[in-house]
Protein backbone atom coordinates (compact mmCIF):
# COMPACT_ATOMS: atom_id res chain seq x y z
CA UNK A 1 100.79 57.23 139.64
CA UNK A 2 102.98 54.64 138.98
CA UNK A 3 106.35 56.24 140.15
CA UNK A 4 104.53 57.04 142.96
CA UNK A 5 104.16 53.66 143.94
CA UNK A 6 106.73 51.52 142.58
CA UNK A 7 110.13 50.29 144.53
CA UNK A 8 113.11 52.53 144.21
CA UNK A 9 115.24 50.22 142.03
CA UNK A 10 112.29 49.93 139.23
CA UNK A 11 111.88 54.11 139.41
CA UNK A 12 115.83 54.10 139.34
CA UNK A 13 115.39 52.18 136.41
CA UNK A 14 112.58 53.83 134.50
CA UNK A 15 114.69 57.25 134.90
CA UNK A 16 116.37 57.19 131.56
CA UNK A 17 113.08 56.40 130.11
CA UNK A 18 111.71 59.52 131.65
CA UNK A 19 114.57 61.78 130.77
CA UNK A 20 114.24 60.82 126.76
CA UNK A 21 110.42 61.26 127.14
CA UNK A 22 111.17 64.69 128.36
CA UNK A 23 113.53 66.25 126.43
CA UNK A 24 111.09 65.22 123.25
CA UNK A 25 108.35 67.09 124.36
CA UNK A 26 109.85 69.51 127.18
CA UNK A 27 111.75 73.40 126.45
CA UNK A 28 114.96 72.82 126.88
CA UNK A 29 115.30 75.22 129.58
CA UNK A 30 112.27 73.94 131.21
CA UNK A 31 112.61 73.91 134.72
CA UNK A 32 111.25 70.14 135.63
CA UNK A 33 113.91 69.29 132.73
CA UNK A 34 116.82 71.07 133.27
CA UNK A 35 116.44 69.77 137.71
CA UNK A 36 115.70 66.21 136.14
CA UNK A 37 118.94 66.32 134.25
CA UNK A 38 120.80 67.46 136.89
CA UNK A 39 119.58 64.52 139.49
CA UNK A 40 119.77 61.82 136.86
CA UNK A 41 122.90 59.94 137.65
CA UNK A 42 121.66 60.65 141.40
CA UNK A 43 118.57 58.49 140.54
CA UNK A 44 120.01 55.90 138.59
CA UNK A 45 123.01 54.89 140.90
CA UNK A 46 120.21 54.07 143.58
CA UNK A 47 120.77 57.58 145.30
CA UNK A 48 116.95 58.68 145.24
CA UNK A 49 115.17 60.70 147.73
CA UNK A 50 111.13 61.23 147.80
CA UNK A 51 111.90 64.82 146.08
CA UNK A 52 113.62 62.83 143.02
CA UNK A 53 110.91 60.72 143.01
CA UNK A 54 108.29 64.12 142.95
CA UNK A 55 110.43 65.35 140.39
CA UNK A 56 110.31 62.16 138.25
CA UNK A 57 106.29 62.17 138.49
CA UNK A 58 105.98 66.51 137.57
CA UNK A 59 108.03 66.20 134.80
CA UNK A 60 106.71 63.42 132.70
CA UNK A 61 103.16 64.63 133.45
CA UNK A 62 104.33 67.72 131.72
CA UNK A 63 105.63 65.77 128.48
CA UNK A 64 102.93 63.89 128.45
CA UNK A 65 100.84 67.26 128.76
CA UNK A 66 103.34 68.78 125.97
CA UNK A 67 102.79 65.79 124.03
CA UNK A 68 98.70 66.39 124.02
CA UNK A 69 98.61 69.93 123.11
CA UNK A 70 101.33 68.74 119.98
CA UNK A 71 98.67 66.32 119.00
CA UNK A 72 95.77 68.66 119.32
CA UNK A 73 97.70 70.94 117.02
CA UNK A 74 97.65 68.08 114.64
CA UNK A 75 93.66 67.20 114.96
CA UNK A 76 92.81 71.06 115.01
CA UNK A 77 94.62 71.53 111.56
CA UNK A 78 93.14 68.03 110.00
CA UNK A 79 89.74 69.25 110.91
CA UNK A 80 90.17 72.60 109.27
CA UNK A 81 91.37 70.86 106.18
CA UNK A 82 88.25 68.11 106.37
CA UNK A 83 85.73 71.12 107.00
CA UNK A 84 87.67 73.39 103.79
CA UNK A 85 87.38 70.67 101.92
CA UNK A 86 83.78 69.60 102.47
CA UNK A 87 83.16 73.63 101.78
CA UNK A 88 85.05 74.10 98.03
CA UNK A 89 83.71 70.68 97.18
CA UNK A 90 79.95 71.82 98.14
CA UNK A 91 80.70 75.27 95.99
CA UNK A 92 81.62 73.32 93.34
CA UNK A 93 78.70 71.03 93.44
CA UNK A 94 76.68 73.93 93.70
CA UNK A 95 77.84 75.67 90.32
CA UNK A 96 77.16 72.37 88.45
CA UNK A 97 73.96 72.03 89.87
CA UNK A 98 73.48 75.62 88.88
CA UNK A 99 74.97 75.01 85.70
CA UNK A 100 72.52 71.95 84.80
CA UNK A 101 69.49 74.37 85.39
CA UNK A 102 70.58 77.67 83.83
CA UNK A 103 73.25 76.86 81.33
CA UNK A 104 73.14 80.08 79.86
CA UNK A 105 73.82 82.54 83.13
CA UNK A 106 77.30 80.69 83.41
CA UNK A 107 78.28 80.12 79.89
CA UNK A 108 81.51 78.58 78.77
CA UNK A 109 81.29 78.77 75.22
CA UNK A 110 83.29 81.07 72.75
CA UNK A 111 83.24 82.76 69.44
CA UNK A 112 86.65 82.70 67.80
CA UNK A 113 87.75 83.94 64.84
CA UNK A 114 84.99 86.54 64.57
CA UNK A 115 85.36 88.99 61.57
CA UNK A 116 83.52 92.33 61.26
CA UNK A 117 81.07 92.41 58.06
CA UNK A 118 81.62 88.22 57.45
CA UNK A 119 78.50 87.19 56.68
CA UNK A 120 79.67 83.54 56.54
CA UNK A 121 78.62 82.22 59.60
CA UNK A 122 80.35 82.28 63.19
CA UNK A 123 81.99 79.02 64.91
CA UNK A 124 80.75 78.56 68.60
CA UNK A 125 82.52 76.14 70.37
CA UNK A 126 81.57 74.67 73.75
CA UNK A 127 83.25 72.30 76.26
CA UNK A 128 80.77 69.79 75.42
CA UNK A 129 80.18 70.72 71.69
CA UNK A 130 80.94 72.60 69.01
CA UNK A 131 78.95 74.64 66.21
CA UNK A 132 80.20 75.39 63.05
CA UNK A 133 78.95 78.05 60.50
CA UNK A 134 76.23 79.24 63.15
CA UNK A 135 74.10 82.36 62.10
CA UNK A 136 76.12 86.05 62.46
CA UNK A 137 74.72 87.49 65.64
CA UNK A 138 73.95 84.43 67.75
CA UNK A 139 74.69 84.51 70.82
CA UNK A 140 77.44 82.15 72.14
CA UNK A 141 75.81 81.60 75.71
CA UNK A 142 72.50 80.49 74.19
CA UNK A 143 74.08 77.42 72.78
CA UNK A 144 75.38 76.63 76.06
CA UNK A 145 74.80 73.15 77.03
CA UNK A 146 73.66 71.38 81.04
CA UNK A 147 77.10 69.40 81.06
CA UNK A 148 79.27 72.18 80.29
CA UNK A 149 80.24 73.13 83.97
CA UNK A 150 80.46 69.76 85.43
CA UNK A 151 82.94 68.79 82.49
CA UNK A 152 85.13 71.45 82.77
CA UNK A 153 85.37 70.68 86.72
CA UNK A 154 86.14 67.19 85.57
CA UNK A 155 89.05 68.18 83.06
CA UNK A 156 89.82 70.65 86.37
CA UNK A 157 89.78 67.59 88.67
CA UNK A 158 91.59 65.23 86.63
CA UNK A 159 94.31 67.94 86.10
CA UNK A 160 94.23 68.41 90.35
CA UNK A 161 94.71 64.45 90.22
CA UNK A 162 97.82 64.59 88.90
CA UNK A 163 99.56 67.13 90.95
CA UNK A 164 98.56 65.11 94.12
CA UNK A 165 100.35 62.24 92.52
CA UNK A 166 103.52 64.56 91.66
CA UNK A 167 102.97 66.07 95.47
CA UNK A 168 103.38 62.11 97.23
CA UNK A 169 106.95 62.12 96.88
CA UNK A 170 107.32 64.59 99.41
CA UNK A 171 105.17 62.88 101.87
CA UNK A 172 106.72 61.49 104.31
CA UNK A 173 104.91 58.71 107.17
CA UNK A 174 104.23 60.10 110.33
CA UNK A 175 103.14 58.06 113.41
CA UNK A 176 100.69 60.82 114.51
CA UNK A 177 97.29 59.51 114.95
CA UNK A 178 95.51 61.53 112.09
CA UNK A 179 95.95 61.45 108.58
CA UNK A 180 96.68 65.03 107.65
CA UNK A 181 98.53 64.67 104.68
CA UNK A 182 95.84 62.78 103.43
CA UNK A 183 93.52 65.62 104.25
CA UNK A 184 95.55 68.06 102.69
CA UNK A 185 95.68 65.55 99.48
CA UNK A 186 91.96 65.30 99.28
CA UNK A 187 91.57 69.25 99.85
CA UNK A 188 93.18 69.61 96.31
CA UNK A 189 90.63 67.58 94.14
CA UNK A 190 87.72 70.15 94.65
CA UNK A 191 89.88 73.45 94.15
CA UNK A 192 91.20 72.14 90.88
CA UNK A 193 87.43 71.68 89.83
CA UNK A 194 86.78 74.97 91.44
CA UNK A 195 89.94 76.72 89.88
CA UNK A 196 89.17 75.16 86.45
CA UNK A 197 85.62 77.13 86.10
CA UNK A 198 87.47 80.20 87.36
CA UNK A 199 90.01 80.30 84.73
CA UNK A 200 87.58 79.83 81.96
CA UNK A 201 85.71 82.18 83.13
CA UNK A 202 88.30 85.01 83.70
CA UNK A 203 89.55 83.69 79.43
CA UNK A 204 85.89 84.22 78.47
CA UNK A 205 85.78 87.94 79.92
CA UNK A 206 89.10 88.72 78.50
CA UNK A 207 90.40 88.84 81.44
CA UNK A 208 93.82 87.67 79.96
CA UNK A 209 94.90 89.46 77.02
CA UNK A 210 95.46 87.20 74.21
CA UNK A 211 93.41 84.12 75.36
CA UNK A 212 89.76 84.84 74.66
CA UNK A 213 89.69 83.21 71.92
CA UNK A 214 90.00 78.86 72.19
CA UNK A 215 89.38 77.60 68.52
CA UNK A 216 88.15 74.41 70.03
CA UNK A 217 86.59 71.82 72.47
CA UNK A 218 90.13 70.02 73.17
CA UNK A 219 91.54 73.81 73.70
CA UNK A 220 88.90 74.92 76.76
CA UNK A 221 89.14 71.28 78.14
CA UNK A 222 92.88 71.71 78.27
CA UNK A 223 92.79 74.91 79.59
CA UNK A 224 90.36 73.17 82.25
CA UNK A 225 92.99 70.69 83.42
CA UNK A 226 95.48 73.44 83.29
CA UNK A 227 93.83 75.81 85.33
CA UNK A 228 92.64 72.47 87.90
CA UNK A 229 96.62 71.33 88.29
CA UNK A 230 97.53 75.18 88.50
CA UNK A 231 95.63 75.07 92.28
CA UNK A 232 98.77 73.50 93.96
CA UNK A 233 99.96 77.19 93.33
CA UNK A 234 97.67 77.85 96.93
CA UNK A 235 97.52 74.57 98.03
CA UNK A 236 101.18 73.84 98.25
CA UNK A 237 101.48 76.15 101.22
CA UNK A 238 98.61 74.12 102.73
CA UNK A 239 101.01 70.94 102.39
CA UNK A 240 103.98 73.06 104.18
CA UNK A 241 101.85 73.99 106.63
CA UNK A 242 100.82 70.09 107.55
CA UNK A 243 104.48 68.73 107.26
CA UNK A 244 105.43 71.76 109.38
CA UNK A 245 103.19 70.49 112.51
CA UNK A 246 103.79 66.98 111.91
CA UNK A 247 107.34 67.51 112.27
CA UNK A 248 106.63 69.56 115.66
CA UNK A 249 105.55 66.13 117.14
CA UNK A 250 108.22 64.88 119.68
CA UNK A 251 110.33 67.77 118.87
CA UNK A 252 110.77 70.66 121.20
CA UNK A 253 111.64 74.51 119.93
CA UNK A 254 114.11 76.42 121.54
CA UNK A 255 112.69 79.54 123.35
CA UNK A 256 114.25 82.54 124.15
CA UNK A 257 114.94 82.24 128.12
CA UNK A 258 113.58 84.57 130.24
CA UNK A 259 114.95 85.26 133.88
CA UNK A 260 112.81 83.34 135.82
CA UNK A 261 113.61 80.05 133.75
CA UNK A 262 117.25 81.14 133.44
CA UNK A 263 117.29 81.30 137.29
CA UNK A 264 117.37 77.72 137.72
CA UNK A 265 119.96 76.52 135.60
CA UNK A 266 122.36 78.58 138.12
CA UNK A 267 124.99 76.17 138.66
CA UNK A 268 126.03 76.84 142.77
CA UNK A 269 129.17 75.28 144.51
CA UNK A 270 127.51 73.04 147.22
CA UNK A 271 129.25 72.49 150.30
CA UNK A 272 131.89 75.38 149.73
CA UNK A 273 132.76 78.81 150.88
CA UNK A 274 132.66 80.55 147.80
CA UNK A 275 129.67 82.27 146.47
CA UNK A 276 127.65 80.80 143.48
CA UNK A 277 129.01 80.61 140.68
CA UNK A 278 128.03 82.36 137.29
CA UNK A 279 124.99 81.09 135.06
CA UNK A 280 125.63 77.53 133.67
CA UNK A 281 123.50 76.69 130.58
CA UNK A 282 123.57 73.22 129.90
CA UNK A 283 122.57 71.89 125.81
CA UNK A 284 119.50 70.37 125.92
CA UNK A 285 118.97 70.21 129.21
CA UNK A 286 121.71 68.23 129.90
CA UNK A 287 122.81 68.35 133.55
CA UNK A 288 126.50 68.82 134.89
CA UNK A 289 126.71 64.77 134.78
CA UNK A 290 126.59 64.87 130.98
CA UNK A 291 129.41 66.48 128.36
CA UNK A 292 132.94 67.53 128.71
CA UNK A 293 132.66 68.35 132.21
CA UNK A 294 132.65 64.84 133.75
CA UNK A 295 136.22 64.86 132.23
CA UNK A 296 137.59 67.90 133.85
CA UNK A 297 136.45 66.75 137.22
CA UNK A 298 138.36 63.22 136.66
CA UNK A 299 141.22 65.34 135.74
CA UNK A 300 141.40 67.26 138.75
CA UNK A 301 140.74 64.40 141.43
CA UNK A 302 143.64 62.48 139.22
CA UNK A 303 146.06 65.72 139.90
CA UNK A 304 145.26 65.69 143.53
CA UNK A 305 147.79 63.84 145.89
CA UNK A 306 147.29 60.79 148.21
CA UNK A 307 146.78 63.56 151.16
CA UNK A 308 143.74 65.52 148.81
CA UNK A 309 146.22 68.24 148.01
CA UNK A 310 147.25 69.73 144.42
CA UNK A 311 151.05 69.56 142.95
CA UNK A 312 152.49 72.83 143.09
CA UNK A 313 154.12 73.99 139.67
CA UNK A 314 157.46 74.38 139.55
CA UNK A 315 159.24 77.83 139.10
């Protein structure tokens, strides 16, 4: 609304401002940018007509349109990451609330060094405890304590901790107006706790040969914080993924031109008798007043003679 209204020296003026604003945000061979580059020395020597002035108005309401949907990509991913978040870290709760009630149903306790016919006694150790010389036959889950769960999701969370810390040196500041890579940070503190319960779990059912058997408490808590810092293993893409849209803020993708957009960046001889020339594709939207072309016009008006005709070459 402003263009619309202000004198033709200030829009003049505010064209270069435009231009940068819209090759940020704009395709380069969008048509509003590739017609804007074209008429920009037009506009800024003073040489603007109500059309430039049209044009000046359509195309930075499309970067600033470009610009929104950029930074709705941005809030649509943080709020995915808040709502995944808030949805491991309630699952987690959950199994150490279940935990706390029925120790036994979710047991992380094991029996190592189990002999057949030793009559000695088992050892059962536990993340919270461990029992020595326990009676042959006893059941490992039944000594199975309320705190076991929550502290092997804290040994899983601590472990989590320190891969967000190792993770911060790729971080990088953004002036986007949501904090995704601090959602994506925070998303990793619940799926280590998770992730720590589901290793243990898969080493209790022998799911991995040659670790069923932890000897003792320090062994399943480390194997806790192992399995908690081993999450960045399906996280990390989650991090990609937010430094890839941040870094599709105020910059533009090139797209594969189709005819209709390739139409206008025709480059036509005005004023002459010959027929339109071929397809010119300017970089970046850069009009014929930008790049090595300025120079080859200079050259040929500086071969032309005092009466506007060229020197003939000699024989």
């Amino acid at each position: 609304m402003l263009l619309q209204l202000v004198s033709d020296e200030e829009a003049a003026g505010r064209a270069s401002e435009v231009m940068a604003l819209v090759k940020d945000h704009l395709e380069t061979d969008d048509p509003r940018r590739v017609r804007l580059a074209r008429r920009l020395r037009s506009i800024i020597s003073g040489e603007i007509s109500p059309s430039d002035r049209d044009l000046m108005v359509r195309a930075l309401d499309a970067a600033y349109n470009a610009l929104d949907d950029e930074l709705a990509r941005v809030r649509s991913l943080r709020n995915i990451l808040w709502t995944a978040t808030f949805l491991v870290l309630l699952g987690a709760a959950g199994l150490a609330v279940y935990g706390w009630f029925f120790p036994q149903s979710l047991s992380m306790c094991f029996t190592p060094k189990v002999n057949p016919g030793d009559t000695s006694g088992i050892d059962v150790v536990c993340p919270t405890a461990e029992y020595p010389n326990e009676k042959v036959g006893t059941p490992a889950s039944s000594l199975a304590q309320q705190r076991d769960i929550l502290t092997v999701e804290i040994a899983g969370l601590a472990g989590a901790a320190l891969t967000v810390i190792a993770s911060l040196r790729h971080i990088r500041g953004t002036d986007a107006p949501y904090m995704l890579p601090l959602a994506s940070a925070v998303l990793k503190f619940p799926t280590g706790a998770l992730s720590a319960f589901l290793g243990l779990l898969l080493i209790r059912g022998a799911f991995v040969p040659g670790l069923s058997d932890l000897d003792s408490r320090a062994q399943v808590l480390g194997w806790a914080a192992a399995f908690g810092a081993a999450q960045h293993l399906v996280t990390r893409l989650v991090d990609d993924r937010a430094q890839m849209t941040l870094s599709e803020v105020g910059r533009t993708t090139d797209v594969m031109i189709d005819p209709e957009r390739a139409a206008v960046r025709e480059h036509s001889v005005l004023g002459g008798t010959g027929a339109p020339g071929p397809p010119t594709a300017f970089q970046d939207g850069a009009g014929p007043h930008e790049g090595p072309q300025e120079g080859t016009h200079e050259g040929e008006r500086a071969d032309e003679g005092a009466d506007g005709s060229r020197p003939r070459a000699g024989p």
